[in-house]
Protein backbone atom coordinates (compact mmCIF):
# COMPACT_ATOMS: atom_id res chain seq x y z
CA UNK A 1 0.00 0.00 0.00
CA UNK A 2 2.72 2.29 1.00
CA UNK A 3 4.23 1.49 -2.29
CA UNK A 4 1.57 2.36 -4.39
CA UNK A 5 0.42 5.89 -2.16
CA UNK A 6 4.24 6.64 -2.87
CA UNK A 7 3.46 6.23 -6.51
CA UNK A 8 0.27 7.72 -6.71
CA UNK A 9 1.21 10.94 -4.47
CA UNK A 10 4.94 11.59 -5.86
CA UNK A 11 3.24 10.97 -9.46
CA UNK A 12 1.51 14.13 -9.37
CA UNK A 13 4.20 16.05 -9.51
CA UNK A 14 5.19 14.62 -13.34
CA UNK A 15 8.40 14.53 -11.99
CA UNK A 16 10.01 10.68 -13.18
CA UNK A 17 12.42 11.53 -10.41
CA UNK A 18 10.31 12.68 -7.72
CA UNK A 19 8.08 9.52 -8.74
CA UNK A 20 10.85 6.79 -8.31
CA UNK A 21 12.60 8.38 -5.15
CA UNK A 22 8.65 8.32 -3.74
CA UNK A 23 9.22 4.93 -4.43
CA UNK A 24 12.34 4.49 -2.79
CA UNK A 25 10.59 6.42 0.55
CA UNK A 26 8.46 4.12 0.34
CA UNK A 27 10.32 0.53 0.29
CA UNK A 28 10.56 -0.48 3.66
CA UNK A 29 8.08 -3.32 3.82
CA UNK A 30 8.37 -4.48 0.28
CA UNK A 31 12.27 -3.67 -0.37
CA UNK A 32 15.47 -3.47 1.92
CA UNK A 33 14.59 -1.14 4.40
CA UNK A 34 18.48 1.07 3.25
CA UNK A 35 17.48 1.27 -0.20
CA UNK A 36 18.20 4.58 -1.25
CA UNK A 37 19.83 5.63 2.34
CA UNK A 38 22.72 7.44 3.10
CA UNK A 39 23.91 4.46 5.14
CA UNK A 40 23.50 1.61 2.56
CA UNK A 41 25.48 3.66 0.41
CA UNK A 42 28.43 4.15 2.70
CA UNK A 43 28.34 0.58 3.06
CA UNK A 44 29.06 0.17 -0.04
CA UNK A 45 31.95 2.70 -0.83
CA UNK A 46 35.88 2.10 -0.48
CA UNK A 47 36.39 0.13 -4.02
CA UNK A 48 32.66 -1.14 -3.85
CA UNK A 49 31.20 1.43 -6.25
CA UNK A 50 30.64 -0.07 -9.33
CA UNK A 51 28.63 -3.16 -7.06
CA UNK A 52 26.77 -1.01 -5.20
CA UNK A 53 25.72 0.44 -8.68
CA UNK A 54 24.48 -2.84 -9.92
CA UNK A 55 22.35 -3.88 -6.49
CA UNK A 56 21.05 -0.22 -7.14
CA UNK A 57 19.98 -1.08 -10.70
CA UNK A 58 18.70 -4.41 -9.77
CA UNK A 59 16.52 -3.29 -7.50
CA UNK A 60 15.13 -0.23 -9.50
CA UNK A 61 14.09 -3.15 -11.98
CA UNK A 62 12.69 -4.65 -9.25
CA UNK A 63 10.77 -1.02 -8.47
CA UNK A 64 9.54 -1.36 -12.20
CA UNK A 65 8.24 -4.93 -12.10
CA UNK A 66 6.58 -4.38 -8.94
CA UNK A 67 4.73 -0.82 -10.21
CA UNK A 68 3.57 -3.22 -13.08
CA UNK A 69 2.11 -5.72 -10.68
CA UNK A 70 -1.64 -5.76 -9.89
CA UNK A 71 -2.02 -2.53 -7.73
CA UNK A 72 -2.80 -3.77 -3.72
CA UNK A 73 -4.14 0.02 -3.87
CA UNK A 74 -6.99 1.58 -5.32
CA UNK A 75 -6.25 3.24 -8.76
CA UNK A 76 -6.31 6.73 -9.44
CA UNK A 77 -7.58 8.69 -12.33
CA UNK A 78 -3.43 9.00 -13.20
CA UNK A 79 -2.68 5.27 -13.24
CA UNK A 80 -2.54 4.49 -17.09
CA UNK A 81 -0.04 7.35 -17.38
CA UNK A 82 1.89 6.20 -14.73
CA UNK A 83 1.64 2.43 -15.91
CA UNK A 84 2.90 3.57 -19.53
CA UNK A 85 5.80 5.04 -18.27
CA UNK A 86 6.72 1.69 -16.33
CA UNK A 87 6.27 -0.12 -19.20
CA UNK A 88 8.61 2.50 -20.91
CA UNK A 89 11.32 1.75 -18.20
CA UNK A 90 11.23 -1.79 -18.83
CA UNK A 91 11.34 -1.68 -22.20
CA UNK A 92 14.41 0.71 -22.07
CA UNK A 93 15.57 -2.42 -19.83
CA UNK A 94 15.47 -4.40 -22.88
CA UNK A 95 17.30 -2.11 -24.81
CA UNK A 96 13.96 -0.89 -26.92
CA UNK A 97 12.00 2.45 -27.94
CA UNK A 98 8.80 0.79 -28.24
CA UNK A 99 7.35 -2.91 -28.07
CA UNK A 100 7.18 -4.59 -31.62
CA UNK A 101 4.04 -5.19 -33.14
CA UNK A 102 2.77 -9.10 -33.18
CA UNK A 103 3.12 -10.70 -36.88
CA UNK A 104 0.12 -9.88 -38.53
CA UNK A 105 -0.78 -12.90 -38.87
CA UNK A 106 -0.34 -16.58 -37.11
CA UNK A 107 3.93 -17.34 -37.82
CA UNK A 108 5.53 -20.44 -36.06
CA UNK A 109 9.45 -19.34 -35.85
CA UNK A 110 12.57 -21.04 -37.39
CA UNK A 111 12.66 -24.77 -35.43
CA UNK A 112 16.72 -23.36 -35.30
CA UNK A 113 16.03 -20.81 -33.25
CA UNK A 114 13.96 -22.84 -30.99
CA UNK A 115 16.20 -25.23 -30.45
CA UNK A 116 18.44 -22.75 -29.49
CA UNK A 117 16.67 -20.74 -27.43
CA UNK A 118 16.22 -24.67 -25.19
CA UNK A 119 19.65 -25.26 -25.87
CA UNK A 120 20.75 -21.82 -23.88
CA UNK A 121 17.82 -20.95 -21.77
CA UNK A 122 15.56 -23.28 -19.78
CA UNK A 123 11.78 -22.89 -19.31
CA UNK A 124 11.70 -19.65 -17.40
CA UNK A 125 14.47 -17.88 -20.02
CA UNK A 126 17.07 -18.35 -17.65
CA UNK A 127 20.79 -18.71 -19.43
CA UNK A 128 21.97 -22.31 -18.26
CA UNK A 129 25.38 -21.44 -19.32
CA UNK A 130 26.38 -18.11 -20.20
CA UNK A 131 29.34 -19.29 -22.58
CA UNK A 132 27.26 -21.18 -25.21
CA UNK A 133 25.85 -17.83 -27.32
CA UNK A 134 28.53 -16.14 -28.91
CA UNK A 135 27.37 -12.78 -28.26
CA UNK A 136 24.25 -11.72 -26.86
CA UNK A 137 22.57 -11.77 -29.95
CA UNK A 138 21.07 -14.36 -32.45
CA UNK A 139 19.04 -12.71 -35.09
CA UNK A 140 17.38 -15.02 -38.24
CA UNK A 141 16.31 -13.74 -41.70
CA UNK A 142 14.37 -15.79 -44.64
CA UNK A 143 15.00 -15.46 -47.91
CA UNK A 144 12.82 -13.19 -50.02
CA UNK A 145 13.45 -14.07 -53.49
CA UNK A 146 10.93 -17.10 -53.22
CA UNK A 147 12.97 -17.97 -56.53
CA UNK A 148 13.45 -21.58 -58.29
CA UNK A 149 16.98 -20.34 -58.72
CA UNK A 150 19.54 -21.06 -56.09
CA UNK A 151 19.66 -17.24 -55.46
CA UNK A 152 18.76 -16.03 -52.34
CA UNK A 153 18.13 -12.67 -50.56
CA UNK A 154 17.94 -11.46 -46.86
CA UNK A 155 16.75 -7.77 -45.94
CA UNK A 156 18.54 -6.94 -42.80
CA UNK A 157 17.32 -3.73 -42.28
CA UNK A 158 16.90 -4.99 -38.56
CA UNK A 159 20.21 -4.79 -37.53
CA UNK A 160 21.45 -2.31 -35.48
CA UNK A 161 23.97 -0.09 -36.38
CA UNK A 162 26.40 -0.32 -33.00
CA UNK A 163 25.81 -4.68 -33.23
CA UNK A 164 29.20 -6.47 -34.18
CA UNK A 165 28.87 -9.43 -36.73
CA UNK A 166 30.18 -12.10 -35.07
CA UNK A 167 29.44 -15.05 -37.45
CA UNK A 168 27.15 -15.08 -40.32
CA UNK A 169 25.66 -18.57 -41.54
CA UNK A 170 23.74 -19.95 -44.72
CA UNK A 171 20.91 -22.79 -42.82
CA UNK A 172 19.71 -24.50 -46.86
CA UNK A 173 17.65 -27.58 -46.52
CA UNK A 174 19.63 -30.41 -48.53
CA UNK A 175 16.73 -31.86 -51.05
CA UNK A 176 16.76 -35.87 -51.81
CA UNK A 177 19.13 -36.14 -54.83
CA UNK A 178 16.93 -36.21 -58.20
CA UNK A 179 16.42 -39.96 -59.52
CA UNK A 180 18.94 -40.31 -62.44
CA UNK A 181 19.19 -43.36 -65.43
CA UNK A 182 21.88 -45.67 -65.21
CA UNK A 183 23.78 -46.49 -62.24
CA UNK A 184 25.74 -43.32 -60.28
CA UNK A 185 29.09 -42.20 -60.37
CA UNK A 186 29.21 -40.09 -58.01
CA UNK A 187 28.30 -40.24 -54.12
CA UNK A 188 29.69 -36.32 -53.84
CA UNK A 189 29.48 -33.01 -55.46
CA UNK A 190 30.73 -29.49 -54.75
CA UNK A 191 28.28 -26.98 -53.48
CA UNK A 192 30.06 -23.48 -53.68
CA UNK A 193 28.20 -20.51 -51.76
CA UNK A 194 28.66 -17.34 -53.79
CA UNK A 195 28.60 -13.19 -52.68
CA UNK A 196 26.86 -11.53 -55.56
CA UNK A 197 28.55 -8.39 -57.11
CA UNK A 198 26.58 -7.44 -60.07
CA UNK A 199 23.09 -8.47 -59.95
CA UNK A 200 22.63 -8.26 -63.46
CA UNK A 201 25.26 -10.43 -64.92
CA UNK A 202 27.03 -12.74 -61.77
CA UNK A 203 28.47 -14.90 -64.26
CA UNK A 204 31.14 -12.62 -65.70
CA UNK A 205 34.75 -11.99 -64.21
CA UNK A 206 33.77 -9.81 -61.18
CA UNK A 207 30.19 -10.03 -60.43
CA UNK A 208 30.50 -12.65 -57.61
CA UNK A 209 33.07 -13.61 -54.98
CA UNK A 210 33.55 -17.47 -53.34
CA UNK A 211 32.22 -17.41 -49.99
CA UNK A 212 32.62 -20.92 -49.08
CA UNK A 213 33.14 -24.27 -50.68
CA UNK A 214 32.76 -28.04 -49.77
CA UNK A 215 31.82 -31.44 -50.77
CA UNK A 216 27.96 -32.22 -49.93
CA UNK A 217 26.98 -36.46 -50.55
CA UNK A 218 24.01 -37.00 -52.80
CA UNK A 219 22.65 -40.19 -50.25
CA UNK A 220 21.18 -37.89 -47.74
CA UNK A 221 19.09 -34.77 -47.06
CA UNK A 222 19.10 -32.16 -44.13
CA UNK A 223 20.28 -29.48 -43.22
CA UNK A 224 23.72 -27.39 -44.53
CA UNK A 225 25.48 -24.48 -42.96
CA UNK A 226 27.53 -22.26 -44.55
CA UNK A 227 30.06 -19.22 -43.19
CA UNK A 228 29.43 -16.40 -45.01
CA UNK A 229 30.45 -13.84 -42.67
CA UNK A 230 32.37 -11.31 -45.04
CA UNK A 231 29.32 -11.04 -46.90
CA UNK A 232 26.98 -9.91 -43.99
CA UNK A 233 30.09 -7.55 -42.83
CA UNK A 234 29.81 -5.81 -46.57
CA UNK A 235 26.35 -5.46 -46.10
CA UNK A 236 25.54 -4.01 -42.77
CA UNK A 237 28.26 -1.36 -43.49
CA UNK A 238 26.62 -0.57 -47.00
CA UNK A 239 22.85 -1.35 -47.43
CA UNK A 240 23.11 -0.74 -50.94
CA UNK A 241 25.98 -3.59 -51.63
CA UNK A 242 23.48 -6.69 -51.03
CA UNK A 243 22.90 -7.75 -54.03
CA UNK A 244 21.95 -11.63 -52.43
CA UNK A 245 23.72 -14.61 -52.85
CA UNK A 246 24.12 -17.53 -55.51
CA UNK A 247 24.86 -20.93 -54.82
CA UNK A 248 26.20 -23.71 -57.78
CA UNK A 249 26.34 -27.23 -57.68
CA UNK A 250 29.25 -28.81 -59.50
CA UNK A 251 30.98 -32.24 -60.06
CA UNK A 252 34.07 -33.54 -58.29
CA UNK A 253 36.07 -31.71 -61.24
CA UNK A 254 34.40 -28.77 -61.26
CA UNK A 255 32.46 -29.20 -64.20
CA UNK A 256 28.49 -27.49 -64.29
CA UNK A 257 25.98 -30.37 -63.43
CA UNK A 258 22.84 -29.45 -65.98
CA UNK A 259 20.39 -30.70 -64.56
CA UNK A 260 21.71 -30.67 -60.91
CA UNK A 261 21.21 -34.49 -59.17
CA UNK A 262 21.43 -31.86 -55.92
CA UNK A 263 18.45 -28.97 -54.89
CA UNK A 264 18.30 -27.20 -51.71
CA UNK A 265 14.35 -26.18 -50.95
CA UNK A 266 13.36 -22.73 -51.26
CA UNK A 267 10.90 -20.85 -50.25
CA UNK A 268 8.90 -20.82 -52.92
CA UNK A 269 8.02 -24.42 -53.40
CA UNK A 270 8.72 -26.38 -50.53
CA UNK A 271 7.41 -25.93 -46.08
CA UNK A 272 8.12 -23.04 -44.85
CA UNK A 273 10.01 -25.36 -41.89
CA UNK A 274 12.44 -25.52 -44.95
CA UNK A 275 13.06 -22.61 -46.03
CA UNK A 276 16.55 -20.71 -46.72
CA UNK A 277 17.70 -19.06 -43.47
CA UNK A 278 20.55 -16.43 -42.79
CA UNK A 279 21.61 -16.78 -38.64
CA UNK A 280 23.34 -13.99 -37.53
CA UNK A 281 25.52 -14.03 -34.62
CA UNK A 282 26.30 -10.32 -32.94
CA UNK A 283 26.67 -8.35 -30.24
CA UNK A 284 25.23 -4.93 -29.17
CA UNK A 285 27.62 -3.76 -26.47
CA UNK A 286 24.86 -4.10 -23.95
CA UNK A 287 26.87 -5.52 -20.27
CA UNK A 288 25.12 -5.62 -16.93
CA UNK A 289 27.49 -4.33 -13.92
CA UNK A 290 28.40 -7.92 -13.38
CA UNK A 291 27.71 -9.14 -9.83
CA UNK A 292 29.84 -12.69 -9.55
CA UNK A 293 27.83 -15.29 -11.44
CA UNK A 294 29.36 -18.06 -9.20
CA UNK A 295 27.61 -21.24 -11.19
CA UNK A 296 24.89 -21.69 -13.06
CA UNK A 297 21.42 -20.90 -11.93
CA UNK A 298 20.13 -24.36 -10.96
CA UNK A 299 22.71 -24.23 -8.00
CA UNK A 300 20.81 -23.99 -4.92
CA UNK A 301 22.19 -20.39 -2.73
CA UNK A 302 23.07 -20.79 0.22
CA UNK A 303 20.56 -18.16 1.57
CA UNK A 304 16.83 -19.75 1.60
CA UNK A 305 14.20 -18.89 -0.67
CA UNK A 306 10.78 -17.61 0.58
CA UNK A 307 8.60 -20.47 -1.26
CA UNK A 308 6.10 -19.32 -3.33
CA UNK A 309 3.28 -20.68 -2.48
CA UNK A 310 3.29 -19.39 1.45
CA UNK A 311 1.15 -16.27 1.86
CA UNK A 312 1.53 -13.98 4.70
CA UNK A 313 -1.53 -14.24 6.87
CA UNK A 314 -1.48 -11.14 8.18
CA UNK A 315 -2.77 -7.94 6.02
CA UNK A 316 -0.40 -6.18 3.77
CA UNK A 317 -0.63 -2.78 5.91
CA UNK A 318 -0.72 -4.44 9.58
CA UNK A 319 2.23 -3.54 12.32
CA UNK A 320 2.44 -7.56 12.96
CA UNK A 321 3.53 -8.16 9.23
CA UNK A 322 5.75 -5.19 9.22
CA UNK A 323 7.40 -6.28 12.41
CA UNK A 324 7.85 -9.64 11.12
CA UNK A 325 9.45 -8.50 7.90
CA UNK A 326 12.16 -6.87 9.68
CA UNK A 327 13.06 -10.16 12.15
CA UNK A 328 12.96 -12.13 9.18
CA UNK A 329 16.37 -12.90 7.62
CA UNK A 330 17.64 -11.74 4.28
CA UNK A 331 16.12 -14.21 1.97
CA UNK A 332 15.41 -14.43 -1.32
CA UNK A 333 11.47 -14.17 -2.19
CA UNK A 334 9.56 -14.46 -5.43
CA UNK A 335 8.76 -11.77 -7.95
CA UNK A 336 6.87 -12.65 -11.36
CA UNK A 337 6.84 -10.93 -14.37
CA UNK A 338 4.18 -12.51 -16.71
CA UNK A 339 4.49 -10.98 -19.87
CA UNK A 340 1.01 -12.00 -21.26
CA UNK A 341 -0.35 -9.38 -18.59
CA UNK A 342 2.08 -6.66 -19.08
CA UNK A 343 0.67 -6.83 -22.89
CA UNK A 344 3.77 -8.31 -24.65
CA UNK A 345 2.73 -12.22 -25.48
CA UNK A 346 1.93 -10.78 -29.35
CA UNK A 347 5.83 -10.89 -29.77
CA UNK A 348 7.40 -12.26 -27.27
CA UNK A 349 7.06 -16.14 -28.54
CA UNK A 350 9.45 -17.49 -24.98
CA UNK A 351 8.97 -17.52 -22.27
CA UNK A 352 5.92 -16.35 -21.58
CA UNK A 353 7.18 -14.95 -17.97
CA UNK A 354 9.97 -15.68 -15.78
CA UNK A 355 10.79 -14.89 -11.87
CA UNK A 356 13.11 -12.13 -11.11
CA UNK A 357 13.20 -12.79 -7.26
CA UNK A 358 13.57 -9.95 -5.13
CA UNK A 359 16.05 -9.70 -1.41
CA UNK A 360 14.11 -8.83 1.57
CA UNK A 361 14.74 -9.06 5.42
CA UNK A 362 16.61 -8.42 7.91
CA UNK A 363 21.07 -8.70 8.85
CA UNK A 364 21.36 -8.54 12.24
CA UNK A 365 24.46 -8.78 14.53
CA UNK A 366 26.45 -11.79 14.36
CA UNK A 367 26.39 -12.00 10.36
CA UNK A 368 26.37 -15.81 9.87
CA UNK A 369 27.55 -17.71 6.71
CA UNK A 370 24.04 -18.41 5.66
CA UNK A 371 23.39 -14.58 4.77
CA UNK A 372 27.02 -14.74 2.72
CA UNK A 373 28.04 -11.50 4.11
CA UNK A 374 31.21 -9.83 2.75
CA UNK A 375 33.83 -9.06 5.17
CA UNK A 376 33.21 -5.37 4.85
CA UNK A 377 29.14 -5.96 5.86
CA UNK A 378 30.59 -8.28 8.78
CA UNK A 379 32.73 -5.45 9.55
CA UNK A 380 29.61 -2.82 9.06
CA UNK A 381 27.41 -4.74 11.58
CA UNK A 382 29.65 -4.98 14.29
CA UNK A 383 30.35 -1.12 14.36
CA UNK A 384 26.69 -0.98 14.39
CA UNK A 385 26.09 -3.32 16.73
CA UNK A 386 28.69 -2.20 19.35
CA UNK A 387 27.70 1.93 18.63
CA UNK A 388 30.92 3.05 18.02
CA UNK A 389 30.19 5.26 15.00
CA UNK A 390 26.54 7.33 14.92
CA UNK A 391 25.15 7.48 11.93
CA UNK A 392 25.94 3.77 10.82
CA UNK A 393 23.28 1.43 9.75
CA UNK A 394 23.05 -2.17 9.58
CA UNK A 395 24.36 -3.96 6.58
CA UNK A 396 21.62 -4.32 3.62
CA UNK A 397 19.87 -7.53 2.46
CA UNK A 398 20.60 -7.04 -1.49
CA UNK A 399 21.28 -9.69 -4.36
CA UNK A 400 24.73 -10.97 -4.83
CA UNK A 401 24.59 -12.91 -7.61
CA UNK A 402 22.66 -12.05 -10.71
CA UNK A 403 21.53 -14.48 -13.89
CA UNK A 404 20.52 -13.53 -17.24
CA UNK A 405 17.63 -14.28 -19.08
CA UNK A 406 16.89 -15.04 -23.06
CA UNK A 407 13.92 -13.66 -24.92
CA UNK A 408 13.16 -15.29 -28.29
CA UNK A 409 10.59 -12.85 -30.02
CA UNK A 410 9.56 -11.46 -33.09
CA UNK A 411 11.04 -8.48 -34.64
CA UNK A 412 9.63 -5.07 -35.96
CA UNK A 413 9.67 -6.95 -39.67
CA UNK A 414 9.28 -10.43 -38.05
CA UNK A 415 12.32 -11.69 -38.06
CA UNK A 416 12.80 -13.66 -35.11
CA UNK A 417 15.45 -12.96 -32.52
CA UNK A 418 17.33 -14.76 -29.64
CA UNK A 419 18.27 -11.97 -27.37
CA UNK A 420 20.16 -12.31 -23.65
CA UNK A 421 19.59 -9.68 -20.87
CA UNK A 422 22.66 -9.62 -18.42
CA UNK A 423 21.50 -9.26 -14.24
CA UNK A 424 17.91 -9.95 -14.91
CA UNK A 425 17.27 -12.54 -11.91
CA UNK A 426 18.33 -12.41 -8.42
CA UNK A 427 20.20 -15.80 -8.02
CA UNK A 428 20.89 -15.68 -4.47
CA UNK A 429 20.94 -12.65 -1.73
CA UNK A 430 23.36 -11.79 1.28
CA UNK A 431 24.39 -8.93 3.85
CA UNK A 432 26.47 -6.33 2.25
């Protein structure tokens, strides 16, 4: 309740300052009782600035999620204002202006970039293992030609200007090899991957460039990758210079094969589960403040969780449930975002929410090894404790590890993207 009066009475002012330091008066009950205090912030200094600037920025996302929540208060006539502008901060969060449009109409994404998303996230979005993605970025285009020709064209007017190509790949489906007369010579062939140069006429000296070359074997069908980063490198830097891609099929020799015994599908003819697809690996620059990691999320901290599924019994404004907050020790308690009823399940295609956790209770004096304190917050307390400095506060219940999560979603020209968030979820707390 406090919360949301906070929100309500400091967001009359239209100041977004005087709103989110309301909001920091106002924490207390729901939020470490130092956030935003002079003390917590001492606590912090003496080479401790840049983590006191990510438990800062943690928990202001965990302001946001929790002014998105359904209010516990009633709503005034100024709530859909001050909603919007949540929603604004979180989006800023994931590094965007405004929320994509859904496809306009029903689009099941790339199986690749399914699997992939499972492969690095699990259920909830959470990275199993931050070192599998190269990058933070995986962004997939289809072709547009829809041609019978092995040509092939991707728009990527998507990509950022300030992303790094990492790695660039070709995904073709490998067709069954055509039924020929007489008995086969060959089990291989050569499938060259070309950069086009001049649109017009790509056969004559100049107007393509080798991208990548190997032998492909005409038994089998599925899937073939191909490196084409120099390509994708040209054409980010100049729009203009994409002029597509060809790719020939040739004999052992080098000879043209007329007709080819080898076809990749294309998008034209063939399931769109088939189709040509460029997968581009980048990165945008975009770094949390990096808390230690410490292991992977499924390890269980050594600070307990709050489960989820205990309520409080007591009323959210009572002095029993305040006063029972603050004995409580620093713990780690739930907070979910459901993106179906912040509006964003259109695009957003996994997951379809995830739990951020949040740090709340208490330190008190001794510090044991279950609350993880750092030798400075042991330090902290026992000045406190003892009263031999005024002024000094108790140490502050705040994350101290921090996991990423993954969103797989459609695009603003719906392409679909693999995208990881550094310090989205609290992965354990402790006293600093």
């Amino acid at each position: 309740m406090k919360l949301c009066r906070a929100l309500r009475d400091t967001g009359r002012n239209g100041s977004r300052k005087s709103m989110w330091e309301g909001a920091w008066a106002a924490a207390p009950r729901g939020i470490p009782a130092c956030l935003g205090k002079h003390s917590c912030q001492a606590g912090h200094r003496g080479g401790r600035g840049s983590r006191a600037g990510t438990h800062r920025a943690m928990l202001g996302t965990v302001l946001l999620l929790l002014a998105l929540a359904k209010p516990a208060c009633p709503s005034p006539a100024g709530v859909a204002s001050r909603r919007a502008e949540a929603l604004k901060r979180l989006l800023e969060v994931f590094g965007m202006e405004d929320p994509p449009p859904p496809p306009a109409h029903f689009k099941k994404p790339p199986q690749y970039m399914v699997d992939l998303f499972n492969t690095v996230a699990n259920a909830d979005g959470v990275t199993k293992n931050p070192d599998i993605l190269e990058g933070n970025t995986v962004r997939s285009f289809l072709d547009r030609t829809h041609s019978k020709e092995m040509q092939f064209l991707f728009v990527l007017s998507s990509v950022a200007k300030n992303e790094k190509i990492l790695t660039a790949e070709l995904h073709l489906f490998r067709l069954w090899p055509r039924v020929t007369d007489g008995p086969k010579r060959h089990h291989f062939c050569q499938v060259s991957v070309y950069q086009v140069l001049e649109k017009e006429n790509p056969d004559t000296p100049g107007g393509k460039k080798l991208l990548a070359a190997r032998l492909v074997s005409l038994q089998t069908s599925g899937w073939e990758v191909f490196a084409i980063t120099p390509a994708v490198r040209d054409w980010t830097e100049d729009e203009s210079s994409n002029q597509g891609l060809l790719v020939t099929v040739q004999s052992l020799g080098g000879s043209p094969l007329d007709p080819p015994p080898l076809q990749f599908a294309s998008g034209r003819d063939h399931h769109e589960s088939k189709r040509p697809l460029l997968v581009l690996f980048t990165d945008d620059g975009r770094r949390g403040a990096s808390l230690p990691t410490g292991g992977f999320p499924d390890l269980k901290p050594q600070a307990p969780d709050l489960p989820a599924k205990v309520p409080v019994p007591k009323p959210a404004g009572s002095r029993s449930t305040r006063s029972l907050d603050r004995l409580r020790p620093c713990q780690r308690h739930p907070l979910s975002v459901d993106f179906e009823e912040i509006g964003w399940s259109g695009w957003i295609i996994s997951p379809r929410g995830y739990n951020a956790f949040h740090c709340k209770g208490s330190c008190p004096f001794p510090l044991g090894e279950n609350m993880r304190p750092t030798n400075h917050a042991t330090v902290q307390s026992i000045i406190n404790a003892l009263k031999l400095s005024e002024g000094v506060s108790s140490p502050c219940c705040v994350p101290d590890k921090l996991h990423s999560i993954n969103l797989l979603y459609f695009d603003d020209d719906e392409n679909v993207v693999l995208k990881q968030y550094d310090d989205m979820v609290a992965g354990s707390c402790g006293c600093h």
